[in-house]
PDB file of N, CA and C in Angstrom:
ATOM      1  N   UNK A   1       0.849  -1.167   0.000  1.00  0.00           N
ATOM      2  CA  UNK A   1       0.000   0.000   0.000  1.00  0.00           C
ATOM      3  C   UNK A   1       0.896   1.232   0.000  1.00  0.00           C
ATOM      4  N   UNK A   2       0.628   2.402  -1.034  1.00  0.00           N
ATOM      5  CA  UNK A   2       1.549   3.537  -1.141  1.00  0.00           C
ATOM      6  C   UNK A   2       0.338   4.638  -0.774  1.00  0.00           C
ATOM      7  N   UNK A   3       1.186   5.499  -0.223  1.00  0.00           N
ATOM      8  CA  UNK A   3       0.108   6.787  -0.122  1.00  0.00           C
ATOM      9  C   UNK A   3       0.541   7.618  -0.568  1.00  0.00           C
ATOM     10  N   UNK A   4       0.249   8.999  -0.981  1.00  0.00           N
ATOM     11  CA  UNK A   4       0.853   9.932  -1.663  1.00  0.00           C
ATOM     12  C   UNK A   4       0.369  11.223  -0.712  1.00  0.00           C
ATOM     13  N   UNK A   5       1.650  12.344  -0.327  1.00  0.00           N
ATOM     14  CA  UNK A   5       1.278  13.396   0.693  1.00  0.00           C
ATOM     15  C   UNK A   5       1.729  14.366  -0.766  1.00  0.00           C
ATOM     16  N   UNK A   6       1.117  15.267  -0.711  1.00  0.00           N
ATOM     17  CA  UNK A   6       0.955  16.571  -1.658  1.00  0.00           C
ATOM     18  C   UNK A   6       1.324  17.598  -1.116  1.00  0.00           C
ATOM     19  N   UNK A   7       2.587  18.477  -1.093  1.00  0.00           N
ATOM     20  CA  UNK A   7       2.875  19.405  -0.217  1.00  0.00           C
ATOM     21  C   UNK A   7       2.663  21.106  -0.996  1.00  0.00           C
ATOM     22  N   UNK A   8       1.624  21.629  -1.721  1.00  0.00           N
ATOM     23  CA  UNK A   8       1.502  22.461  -2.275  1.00  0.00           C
ATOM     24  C   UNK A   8       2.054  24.143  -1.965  1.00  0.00           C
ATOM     25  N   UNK A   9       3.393  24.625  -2.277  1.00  0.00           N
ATOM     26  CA  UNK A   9       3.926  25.890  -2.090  1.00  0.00           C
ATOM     27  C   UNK A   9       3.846  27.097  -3.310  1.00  0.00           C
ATOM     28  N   UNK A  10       4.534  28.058  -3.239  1.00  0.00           N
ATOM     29  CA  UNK A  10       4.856  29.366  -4.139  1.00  0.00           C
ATOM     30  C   UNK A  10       6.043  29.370  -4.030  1.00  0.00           C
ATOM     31  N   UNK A  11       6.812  29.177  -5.187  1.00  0.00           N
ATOM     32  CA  UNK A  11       7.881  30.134  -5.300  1.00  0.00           C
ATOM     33  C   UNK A  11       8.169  31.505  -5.338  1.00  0.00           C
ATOM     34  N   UNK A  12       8.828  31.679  -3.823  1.00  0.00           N
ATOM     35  CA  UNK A  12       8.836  33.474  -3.586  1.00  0.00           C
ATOM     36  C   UNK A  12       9.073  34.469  -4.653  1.00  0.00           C
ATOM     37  N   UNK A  13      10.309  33.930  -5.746  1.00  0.00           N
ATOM     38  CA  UNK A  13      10.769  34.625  -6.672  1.00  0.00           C
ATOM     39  C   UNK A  13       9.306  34.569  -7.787  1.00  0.00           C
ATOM     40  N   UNK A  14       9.272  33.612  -7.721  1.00  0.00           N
ATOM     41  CA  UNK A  14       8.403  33.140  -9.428  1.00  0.00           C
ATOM     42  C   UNK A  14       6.577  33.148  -8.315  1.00  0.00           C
ATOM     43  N   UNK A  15       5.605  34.133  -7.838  1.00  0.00           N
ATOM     44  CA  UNK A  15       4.605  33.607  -7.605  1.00  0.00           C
ATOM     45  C   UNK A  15       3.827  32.962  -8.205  1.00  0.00           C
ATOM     46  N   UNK A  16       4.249  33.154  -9.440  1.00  0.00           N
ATOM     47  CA  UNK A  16       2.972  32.048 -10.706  1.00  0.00           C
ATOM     48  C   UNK A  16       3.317  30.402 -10.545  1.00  0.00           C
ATOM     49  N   UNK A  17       4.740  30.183 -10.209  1.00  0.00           N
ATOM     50  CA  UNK A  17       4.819  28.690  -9.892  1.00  0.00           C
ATOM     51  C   UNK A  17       4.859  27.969  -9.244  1.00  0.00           C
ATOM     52  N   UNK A  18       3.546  27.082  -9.108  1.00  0.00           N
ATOM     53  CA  UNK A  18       3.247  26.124  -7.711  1.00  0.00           C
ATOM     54  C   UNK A  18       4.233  25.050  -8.122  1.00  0.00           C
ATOM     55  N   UNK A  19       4.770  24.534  -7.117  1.00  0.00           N
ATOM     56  CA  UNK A  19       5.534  23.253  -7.031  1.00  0.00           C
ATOM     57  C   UNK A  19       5.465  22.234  -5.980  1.00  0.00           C
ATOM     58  N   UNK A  20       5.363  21.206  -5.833  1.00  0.00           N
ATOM     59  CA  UNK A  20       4.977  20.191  -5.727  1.00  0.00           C
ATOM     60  C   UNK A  20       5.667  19.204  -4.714  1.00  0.00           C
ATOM     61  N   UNK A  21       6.154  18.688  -3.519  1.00  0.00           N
ATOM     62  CA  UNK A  21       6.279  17.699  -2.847  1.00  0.00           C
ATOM     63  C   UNK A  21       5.810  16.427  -2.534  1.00  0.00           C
ATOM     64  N   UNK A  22       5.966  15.310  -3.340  1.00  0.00           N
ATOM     65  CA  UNK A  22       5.578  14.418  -2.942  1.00  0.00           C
ATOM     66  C   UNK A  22       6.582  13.447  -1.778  1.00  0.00           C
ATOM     67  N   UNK A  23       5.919  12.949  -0.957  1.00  0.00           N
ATOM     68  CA  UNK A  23       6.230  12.023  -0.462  1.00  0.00           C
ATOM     69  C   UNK A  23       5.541  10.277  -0.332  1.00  0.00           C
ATOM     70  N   UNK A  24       6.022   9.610   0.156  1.00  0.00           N
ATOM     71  CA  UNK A  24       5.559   7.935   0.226  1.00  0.00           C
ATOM     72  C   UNK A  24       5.455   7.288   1.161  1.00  0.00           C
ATOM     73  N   UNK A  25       4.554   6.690   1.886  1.00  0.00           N
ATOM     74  CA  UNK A  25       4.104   6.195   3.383  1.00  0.00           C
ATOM     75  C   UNK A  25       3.809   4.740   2.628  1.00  0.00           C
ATOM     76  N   UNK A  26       5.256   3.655   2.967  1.00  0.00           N
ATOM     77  CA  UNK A  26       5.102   2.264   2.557  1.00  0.00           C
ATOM     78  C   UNK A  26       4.361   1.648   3.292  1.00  0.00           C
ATOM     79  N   UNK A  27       3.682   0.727   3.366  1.00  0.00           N
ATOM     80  CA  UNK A  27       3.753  -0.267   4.428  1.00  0.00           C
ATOM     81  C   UNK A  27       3.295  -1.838   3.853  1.00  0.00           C
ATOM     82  N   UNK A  28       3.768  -2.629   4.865  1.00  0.00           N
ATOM     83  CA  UNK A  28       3.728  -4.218   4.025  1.00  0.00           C
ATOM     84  C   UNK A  28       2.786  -4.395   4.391  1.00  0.00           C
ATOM     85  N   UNK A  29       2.170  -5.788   3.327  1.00  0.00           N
ATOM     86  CA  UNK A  29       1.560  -5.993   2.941  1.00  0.00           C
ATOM     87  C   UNK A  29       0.606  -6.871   4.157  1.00  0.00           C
ATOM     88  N   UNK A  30      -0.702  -7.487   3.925  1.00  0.00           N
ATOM     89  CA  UNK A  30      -0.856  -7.793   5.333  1.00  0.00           C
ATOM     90  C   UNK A  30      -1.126  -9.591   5.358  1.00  0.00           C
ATOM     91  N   UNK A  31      -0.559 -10.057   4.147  1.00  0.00           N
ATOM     92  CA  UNK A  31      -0.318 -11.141   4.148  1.00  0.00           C
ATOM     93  C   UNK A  31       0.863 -12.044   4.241  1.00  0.00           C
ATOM     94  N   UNK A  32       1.514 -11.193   4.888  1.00  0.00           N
ATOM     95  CA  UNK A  32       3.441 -11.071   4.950  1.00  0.00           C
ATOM     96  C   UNK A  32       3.324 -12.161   6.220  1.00  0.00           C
ATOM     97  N   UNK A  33       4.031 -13.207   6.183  1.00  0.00           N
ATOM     98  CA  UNK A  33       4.633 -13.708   7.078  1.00  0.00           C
ATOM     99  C   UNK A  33       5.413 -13.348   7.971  1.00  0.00           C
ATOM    100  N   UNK A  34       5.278 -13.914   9.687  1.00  0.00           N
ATOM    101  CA  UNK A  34       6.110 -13.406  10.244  1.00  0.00           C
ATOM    102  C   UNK A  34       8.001 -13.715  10.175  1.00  0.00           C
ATOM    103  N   UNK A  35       7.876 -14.698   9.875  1.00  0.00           N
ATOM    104  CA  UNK A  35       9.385 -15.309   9.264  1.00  0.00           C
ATOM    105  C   UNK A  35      10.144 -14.935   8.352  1.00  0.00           C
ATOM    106  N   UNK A  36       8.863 -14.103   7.509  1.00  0.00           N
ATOM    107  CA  UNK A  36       9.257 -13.136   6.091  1.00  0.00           C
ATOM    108  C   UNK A  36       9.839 -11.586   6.591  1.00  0.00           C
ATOM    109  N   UNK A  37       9.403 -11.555   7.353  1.00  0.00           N
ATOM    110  CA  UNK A  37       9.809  -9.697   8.039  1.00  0.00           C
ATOM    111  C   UNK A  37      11.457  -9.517   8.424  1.00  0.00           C
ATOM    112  N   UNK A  38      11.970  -8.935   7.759  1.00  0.00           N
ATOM    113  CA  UNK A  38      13.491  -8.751   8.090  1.00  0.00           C
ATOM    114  C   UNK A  38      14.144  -8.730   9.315  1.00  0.00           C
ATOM    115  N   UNK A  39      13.193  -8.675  10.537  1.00  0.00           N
ATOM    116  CA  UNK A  39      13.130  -9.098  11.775  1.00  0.00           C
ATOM    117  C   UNK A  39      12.075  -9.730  12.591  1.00  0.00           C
ATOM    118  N   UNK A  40      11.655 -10.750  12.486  1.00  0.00           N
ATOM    119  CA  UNK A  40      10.411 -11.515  13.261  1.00  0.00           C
ATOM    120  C   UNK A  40      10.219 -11.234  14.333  1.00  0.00           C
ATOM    121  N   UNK A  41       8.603 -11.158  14.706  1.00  0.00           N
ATOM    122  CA  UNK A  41       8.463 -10.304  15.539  1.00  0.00           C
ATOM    123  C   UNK A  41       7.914 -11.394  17.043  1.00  0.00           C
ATOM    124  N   UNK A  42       8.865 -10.991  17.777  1.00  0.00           N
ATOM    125  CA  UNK A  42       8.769 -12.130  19.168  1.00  0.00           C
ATOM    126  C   UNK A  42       7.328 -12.099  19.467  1.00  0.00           C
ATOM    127  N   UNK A  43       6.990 -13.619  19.977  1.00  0.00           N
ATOM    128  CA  UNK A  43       5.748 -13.564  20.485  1.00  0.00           C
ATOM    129  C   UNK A  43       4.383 -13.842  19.362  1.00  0.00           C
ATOM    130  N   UNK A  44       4.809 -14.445  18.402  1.00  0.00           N
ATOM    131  CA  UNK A  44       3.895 -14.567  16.802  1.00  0.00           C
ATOM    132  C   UNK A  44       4.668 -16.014  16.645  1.00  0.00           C
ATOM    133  N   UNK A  45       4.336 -16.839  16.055  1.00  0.00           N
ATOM    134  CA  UNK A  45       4.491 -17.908  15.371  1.00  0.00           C
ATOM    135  C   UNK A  45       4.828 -17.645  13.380  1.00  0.00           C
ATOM    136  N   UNK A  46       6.246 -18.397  13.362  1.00  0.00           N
ATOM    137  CA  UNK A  46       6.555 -17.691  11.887  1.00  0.00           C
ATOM    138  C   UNK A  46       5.439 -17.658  10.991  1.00  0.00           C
ATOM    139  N   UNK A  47       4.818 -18.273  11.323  1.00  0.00           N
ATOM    140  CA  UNK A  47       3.668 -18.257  10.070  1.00  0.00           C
ATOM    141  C   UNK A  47       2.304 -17.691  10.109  1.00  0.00           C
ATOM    142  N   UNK A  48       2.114 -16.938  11.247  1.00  0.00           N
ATOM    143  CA  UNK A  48       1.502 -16.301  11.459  1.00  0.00           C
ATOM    144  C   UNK A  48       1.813 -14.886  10.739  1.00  0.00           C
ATOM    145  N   UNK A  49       0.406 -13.909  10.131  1.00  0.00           N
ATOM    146  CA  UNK A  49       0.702 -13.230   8.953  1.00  0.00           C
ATOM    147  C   UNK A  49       0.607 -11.464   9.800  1.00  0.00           C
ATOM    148  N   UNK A  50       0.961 -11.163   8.804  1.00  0.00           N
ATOM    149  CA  UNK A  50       0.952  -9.505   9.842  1.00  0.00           C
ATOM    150  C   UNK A  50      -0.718  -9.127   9.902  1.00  0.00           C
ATOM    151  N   UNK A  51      -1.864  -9.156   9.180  1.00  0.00           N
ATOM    152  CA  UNK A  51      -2.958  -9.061   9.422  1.00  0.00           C
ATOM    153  C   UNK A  51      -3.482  -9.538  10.778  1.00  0.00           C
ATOM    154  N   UNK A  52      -2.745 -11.064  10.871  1.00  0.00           N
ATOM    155  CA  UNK A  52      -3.565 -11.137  12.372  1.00  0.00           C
ATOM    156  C   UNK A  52      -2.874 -10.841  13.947  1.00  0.00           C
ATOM    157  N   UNK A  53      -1.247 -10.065  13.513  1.00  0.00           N
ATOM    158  CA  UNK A  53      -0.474  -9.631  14.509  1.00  0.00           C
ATOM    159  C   UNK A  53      -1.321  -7.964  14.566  1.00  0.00           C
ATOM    160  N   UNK A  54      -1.797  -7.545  13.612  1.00  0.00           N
ATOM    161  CA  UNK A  54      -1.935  -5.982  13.267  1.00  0.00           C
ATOM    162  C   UNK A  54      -3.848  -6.505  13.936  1.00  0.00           C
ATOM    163  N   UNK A  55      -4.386  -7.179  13.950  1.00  0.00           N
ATOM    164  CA  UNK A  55      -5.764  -7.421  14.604  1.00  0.00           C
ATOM    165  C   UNK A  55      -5.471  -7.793  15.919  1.00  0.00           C
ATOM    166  N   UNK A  56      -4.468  -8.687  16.802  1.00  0.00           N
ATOM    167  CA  UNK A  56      -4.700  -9.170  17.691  1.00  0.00           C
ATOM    168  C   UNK A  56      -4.123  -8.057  18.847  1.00  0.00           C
ATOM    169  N   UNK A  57      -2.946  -7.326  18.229  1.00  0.00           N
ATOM    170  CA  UNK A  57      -2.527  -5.789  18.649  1.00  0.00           C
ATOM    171  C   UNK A  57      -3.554  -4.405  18.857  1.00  0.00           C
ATOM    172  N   UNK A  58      -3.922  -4.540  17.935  1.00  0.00           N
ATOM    173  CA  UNK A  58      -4.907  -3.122  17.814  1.00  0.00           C
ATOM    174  C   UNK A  58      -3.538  -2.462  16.814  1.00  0.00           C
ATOM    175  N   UNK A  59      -2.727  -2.894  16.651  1.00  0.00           N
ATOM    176  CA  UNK A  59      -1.675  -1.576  15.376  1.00  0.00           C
ATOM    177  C   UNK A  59      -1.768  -1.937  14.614  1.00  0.00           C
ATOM    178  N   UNK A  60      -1.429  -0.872  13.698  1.00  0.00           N
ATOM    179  CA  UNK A  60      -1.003  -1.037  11.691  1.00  0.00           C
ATOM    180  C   UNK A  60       0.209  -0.864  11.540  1.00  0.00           C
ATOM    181  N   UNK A  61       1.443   0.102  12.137  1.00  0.00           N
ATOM    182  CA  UNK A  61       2.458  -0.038  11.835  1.00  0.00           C
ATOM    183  C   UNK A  61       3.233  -1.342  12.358  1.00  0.00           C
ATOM    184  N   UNK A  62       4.378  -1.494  11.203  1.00  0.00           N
ATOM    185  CA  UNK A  62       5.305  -3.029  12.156  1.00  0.00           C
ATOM    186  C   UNK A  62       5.988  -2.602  13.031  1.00  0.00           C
ATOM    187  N   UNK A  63       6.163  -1.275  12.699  1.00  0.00           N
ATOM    188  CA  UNK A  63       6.872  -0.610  14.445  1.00  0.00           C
ATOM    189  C   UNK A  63       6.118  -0.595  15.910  1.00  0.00           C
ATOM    190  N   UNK A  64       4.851  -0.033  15.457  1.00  0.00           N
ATOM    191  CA  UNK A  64       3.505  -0.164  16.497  1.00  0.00           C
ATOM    192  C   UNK A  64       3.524  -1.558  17.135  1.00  0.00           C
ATOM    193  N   UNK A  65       3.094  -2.644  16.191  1.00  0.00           N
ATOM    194  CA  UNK A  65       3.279  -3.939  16.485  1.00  0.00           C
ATOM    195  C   UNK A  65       4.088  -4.752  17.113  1.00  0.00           C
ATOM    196  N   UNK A  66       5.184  -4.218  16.804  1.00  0.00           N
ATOM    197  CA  UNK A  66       6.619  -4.604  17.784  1.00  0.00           C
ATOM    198  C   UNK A  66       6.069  -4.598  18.761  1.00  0.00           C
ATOM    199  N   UNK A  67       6.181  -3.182  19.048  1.00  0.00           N
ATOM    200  CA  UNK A  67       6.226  -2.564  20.538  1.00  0.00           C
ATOM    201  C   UNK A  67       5.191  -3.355  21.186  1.00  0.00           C
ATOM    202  N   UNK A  68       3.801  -3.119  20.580  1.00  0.00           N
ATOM    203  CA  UNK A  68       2.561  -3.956  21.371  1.00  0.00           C
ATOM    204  C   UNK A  68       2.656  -5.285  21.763  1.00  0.00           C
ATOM    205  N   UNK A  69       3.458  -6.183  20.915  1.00  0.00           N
ATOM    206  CA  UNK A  69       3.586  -7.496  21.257  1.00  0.00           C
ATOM    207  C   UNK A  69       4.790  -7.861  22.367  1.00  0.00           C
ATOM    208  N   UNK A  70       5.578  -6.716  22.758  1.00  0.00           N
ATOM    209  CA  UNK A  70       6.756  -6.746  23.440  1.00  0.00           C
ATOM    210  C   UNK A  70       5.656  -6.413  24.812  1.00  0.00           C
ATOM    211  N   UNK A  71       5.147  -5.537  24.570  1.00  0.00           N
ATOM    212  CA  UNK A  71       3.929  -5.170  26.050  1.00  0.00           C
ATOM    213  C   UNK A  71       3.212  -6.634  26.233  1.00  0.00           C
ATOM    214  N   UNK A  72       2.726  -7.246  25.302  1.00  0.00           N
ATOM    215  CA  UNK A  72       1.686  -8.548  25.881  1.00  0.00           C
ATOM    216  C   UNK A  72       3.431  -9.378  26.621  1.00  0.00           C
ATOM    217  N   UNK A  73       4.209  -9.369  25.643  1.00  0.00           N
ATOM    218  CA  UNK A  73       4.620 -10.578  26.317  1.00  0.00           C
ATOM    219  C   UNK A  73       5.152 -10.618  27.964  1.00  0.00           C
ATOM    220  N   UNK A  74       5.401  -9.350  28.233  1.00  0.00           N
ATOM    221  CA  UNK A  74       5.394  -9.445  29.670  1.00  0.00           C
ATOM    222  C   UNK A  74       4.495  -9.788  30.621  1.00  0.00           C
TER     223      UNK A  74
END
């Protein structure tokens, strides 16, 4: 999933020309294995998929998720 942020300015010199910032908010996919993630995330079973780490958490990011599953496991 890609998102697109639109950062719309003026060039001080030139006011007639708007220019444009894009940026990109990745995130994987939610059928990704946990064994597949460049670091597996403790407390998940490898084959368990990020959809049901990102449901059983309450997060969407894999950073969020970390963290949340590092909180259950204590």
């Amino acid at each position: 999933m890609v998102a697109y942020r639109h950062i719309a300015g003026r060039n001080e010199k030139s006011p007639d020309i708007i220019f444009f910032v894009v940026g990109t908010i990745q995130q994987k996919r939610s059928d990704t294995q946990n064994k597949n993630l460049s670091q597996p995330i403790p407390g998940f079973g490898p084959n368990t998929t990020l959809r049901t780490m990102r449901e059983k958490t309450g997060q969407v990011s894999e950073k969020d998720v970390r963290q949340a599953a590092k909180k259950m496991g204590k």
